[in-house]
Protein backbone atom coordinates (compact mmCIF):
# COMPACT_ATOMS: atom_id res chain seq x y z
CA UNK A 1 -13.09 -3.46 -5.97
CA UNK A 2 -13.06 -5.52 -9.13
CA UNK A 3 -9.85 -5.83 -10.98
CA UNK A 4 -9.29 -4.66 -14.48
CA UNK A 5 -8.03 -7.26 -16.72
CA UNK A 6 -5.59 -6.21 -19.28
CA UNK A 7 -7.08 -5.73 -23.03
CA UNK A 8 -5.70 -5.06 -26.32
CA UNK A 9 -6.02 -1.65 -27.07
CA UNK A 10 -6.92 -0.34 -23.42
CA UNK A 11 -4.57 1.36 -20.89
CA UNK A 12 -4.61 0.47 -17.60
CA UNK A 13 -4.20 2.98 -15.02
CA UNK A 14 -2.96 3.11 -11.10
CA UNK A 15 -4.43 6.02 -9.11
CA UNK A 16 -2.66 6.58 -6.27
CA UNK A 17 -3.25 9.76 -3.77
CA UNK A 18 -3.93 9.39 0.34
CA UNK A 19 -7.08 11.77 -0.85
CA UNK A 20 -10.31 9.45 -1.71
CA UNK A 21 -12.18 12.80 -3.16
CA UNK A 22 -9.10 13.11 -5.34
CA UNK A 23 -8.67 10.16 -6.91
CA UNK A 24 -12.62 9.87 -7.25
CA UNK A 25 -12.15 13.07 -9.71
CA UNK A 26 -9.48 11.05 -11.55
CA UNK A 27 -11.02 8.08 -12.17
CA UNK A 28 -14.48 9.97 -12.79
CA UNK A 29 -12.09 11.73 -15.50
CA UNK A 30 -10.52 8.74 -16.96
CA UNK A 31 -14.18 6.70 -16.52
CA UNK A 32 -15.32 8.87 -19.62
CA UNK A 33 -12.36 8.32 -21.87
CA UNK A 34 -12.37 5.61 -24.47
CA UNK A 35 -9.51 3.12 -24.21
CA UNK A 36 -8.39 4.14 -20.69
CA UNK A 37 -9.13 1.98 -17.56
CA UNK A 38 -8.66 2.20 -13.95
CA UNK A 39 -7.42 -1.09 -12.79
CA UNK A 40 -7.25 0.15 -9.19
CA UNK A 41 -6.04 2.16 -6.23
CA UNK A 42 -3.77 2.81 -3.49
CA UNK A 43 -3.47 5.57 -0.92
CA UNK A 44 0.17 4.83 -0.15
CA UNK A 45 3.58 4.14 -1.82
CA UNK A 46 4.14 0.52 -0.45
CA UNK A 47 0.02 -0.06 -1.32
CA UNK A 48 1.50 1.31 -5.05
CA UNK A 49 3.86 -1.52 -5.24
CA UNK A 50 1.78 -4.49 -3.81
CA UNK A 51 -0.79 -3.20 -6.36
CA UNK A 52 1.64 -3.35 -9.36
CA UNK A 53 2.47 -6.76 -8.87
CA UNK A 54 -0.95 -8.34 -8.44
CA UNK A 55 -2.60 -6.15 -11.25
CA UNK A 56 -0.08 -4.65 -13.35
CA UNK A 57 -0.79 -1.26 -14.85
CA UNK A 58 0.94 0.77 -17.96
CA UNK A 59 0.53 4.11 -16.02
CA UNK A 60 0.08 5.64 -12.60
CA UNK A 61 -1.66 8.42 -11.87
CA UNK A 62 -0.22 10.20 -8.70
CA UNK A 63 0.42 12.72 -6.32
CA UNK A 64 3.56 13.57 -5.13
CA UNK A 65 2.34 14.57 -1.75
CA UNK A 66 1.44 10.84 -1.12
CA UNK A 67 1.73 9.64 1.86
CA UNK A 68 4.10 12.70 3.94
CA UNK A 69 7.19 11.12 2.99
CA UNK A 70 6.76 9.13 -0.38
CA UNK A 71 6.68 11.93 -2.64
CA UNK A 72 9.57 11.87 -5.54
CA UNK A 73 11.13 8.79 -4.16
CA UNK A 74 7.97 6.70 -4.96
CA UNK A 75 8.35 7.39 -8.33
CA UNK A 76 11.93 6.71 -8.28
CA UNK A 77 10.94 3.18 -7.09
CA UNK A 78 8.16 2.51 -9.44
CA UNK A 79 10.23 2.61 -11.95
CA UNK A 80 13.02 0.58 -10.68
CA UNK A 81 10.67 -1.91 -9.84
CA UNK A 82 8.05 -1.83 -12.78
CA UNK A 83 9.88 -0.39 -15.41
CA UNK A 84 7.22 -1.05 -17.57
CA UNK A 85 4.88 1.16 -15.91
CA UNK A 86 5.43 5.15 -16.63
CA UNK A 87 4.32 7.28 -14.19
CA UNK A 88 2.26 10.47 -14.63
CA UNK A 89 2.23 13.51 -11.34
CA UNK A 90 -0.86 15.22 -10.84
CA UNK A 91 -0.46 17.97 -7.89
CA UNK A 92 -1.37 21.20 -6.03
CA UNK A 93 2.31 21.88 -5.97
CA UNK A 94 2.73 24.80 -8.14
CA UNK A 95 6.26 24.86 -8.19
CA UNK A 96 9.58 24.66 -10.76
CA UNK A 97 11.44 22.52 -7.93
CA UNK A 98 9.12 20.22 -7.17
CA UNK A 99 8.40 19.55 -11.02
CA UNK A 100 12.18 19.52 -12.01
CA UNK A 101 12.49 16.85 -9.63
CA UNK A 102 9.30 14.92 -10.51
CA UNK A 103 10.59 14.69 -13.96
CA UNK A 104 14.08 14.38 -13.00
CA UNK A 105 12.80 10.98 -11.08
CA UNK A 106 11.70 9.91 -14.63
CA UNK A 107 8.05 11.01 -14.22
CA UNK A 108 6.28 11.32 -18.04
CA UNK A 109 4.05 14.21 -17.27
CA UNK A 110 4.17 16.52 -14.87
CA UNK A 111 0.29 18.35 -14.59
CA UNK A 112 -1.26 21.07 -12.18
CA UNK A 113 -4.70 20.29 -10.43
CA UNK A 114 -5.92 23.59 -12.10
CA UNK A 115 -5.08 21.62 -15.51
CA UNK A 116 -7.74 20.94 -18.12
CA UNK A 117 -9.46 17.42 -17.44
CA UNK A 118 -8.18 16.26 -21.11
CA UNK A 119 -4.97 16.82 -20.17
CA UNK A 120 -4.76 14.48 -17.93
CA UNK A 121 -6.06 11.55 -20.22
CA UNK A 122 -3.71 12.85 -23.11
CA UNK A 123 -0.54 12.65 -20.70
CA UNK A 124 -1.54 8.76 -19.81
CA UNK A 125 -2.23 8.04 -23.74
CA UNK A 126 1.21 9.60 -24.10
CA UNK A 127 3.20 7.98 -21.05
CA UNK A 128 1.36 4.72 -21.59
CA UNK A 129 3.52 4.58 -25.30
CA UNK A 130 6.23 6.16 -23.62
CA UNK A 131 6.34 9.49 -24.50
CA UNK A 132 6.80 12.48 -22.36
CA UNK A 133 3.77 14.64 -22.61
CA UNK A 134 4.40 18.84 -22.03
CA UNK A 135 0.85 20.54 -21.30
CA UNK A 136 1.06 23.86 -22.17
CA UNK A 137 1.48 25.52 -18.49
CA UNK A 138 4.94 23.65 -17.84
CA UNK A 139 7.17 25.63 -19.94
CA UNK A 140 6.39 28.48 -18.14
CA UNK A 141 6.55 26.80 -14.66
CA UNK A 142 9.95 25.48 -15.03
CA UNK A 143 11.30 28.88 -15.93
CA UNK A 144 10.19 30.43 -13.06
CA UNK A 145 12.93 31.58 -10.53
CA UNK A 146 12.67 28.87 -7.48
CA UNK A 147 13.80 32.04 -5.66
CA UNK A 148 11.01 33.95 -6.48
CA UNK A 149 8.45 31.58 -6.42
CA UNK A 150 9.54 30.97 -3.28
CA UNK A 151 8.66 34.54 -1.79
CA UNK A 152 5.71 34.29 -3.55
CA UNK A 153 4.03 30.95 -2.04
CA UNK A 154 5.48 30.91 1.59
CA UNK A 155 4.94 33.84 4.37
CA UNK A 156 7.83 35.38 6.30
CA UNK A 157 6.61 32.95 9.53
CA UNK A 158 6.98 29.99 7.20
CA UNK A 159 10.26 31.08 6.01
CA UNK A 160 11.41 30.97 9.33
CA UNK A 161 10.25 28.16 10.55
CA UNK A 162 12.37 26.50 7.18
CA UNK A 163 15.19 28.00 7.90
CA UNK A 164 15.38 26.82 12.03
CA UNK A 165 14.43 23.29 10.60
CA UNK A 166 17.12 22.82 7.81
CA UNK A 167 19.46 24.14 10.78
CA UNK A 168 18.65 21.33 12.50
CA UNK A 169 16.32 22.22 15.49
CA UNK A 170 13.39 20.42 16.84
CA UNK A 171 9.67 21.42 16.50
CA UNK A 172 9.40 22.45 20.38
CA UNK A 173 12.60 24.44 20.17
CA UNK A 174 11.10 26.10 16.96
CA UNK A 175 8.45 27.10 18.97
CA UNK A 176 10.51 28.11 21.83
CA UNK A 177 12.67 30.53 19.56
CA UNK A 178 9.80 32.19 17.82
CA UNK A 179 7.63 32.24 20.75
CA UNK A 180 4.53 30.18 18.77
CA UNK A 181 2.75 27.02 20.17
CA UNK A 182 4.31 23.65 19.19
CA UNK A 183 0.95 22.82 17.09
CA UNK A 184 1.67 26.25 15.22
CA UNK A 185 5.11 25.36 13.92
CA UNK A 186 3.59 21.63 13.26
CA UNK A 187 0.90 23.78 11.16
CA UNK A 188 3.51 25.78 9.29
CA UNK A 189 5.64 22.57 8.33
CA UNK A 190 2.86 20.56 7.26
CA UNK A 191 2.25 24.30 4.95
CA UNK A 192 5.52 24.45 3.90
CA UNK A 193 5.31 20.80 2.79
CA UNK A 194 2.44 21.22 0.86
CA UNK A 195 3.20 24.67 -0.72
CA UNK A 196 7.19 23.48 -2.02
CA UNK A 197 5.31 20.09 -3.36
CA UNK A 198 7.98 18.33 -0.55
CA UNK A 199 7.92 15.54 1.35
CA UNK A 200 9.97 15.01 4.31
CA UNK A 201 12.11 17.25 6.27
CA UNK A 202 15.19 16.13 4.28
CA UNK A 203 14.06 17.30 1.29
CA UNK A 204 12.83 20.86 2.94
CA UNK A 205 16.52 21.00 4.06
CA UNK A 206 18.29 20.69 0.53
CA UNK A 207 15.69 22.83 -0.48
CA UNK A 208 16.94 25.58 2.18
CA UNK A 209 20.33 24.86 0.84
CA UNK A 210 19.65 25.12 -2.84
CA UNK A 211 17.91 28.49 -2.10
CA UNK A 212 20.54 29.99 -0.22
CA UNK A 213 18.18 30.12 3.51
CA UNK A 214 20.87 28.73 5.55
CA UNK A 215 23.24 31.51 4.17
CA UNK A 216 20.55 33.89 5.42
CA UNK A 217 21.13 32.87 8.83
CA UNK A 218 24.84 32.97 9.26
C-alpha cells in the first residue's frame, strides 16, 4: 500500500483494528473527508508502532479490542512513544469502564461503532490539534453505573465464569465446576472480553474486584 506523505494542511491518520471489514469502513469514512488522509494500517499493537516510525501519523484511529491483549495499554504506549500522535478509540464496547480507562490512558475521543460517521472525522480534526472531542452519547455513558451496566450486558453464565477466573482457576477447571465443555467457557471469556471492552484476563480480574464479584463469592 502506498504511503501518505505528510502535507500542509492534511491530517494523517493510523487505522489500526485486527478487523479488515472494519477499518475498510474507516478509511471509506475518512476517504470522503477533505483534509484527512489515511497514511496506513496495522492489525496489531507492535504493527502500530513499526508503522509510526516509518510513516508518522498525527492520529490513530483504533480499537481497543486490538489484538486480545493490546487494548488500553497500546494506547498507553503510543503515546509514550509518539507523543506527537493523539489517539482516537472507536469500539463495540458500550461501556463506562472501558471508556474511563480509554480516556484515562490519554485517548482524545472516545466513540461508539453505532456513532454518526461525522463524528468520527470531527474527533480526528479535533485530536489531530489536540483537543479532546465529547460526541454527544459519552456524557451519558460515563454516568452509567458500571454495576448496572454490568447486569445489563453479561448473562448469569458469564458472570460466573468471571467470577471463577478473577479467583484464579483455569479454563478446564471452569468447566469442571460448572459442568460446561472447555470450548464453552473459552466462548464465554472471549464474550466477556468483548462485552466489558477488556483485554486480557488481568484486566477482567480488577474488573471483578472493582465491581465487588469476588466479594460475591466469599
Amino acid at each position: 500500500m502506498a504511503v501518505v506523505s505528510r502535507k500542509p494542511g492534511v491530517t494523517t491518520v493510523l487505522l489500526a483494528s485486527d478487523e479488515p471489514l472494519t477499518r475498510a469502513g474507516w478509511r471509506a469514512m475518512i476517504e470522503a473527508s477533505d483534509g484527512v488522509a489515511v497514511s496506513g494500517e496495522a492489525d496489531s499493537a507492535r504493527r502500530i508502532e513499526s508503522a509510526l516510525v516509518s510513516s508518522p501519523a498525527d492520529v490513530v484511529v483504533m480499537d481497543t479490542r486490538l489484538e486480545n491483549g493490546a487494548g488500553v495499554e497500546a494506547i498507553r504506549r503510543i503515546r509514550r512513544r509518539s507523543p506527537q500522535t493523539s489517539v482516537v478509540v472507536v469500539t463495540s464496547a458500550d461501556h463506562p469502564d472501558s471508556a474511563r480507562r480509554s480516556l484515562e490512558a490519554g485517548a482524545l475521543a472516545y466513540l461508539s461503532k453505532t456513532d454518526a460517521p461525522e463524528d468520527l472525522t470531527e474527533a480526528i480534526r479535533a485530536a489531530a490539534d489536540g483537543g479532546v472531542y465529547r460526541q454527544p452519547s459519552l456524557p451519558q455513558l460515563l454516568k452509567r453505573d458500571p454495576e448496572r451496566s454490568l447486569e445489563d450486558e453479561i448473562s448469569e453464565r458469564e458472570r460466573d465464569v468471571l467470577r471463577l477466573l478473577a479467583l484464579g482457576h483455569t479454563n478446564r477447571e471452569i468447566a469442571r465446576t460448572l459442568y460446561l465443555s472447555v470450548r464453552t467457557v473459552e466462548s464465554h471469556r472471549a464474550s466477556l472480553l468483548r462485552k466489558l471492552g477488556l483485554s486480557s484476563r488481568a484486566e477482567l480480574v480488577a474488573f471483578s474486584l472493582r465491581n465487588g464479584l469476588l466479594e460475591d463469592a466469599a
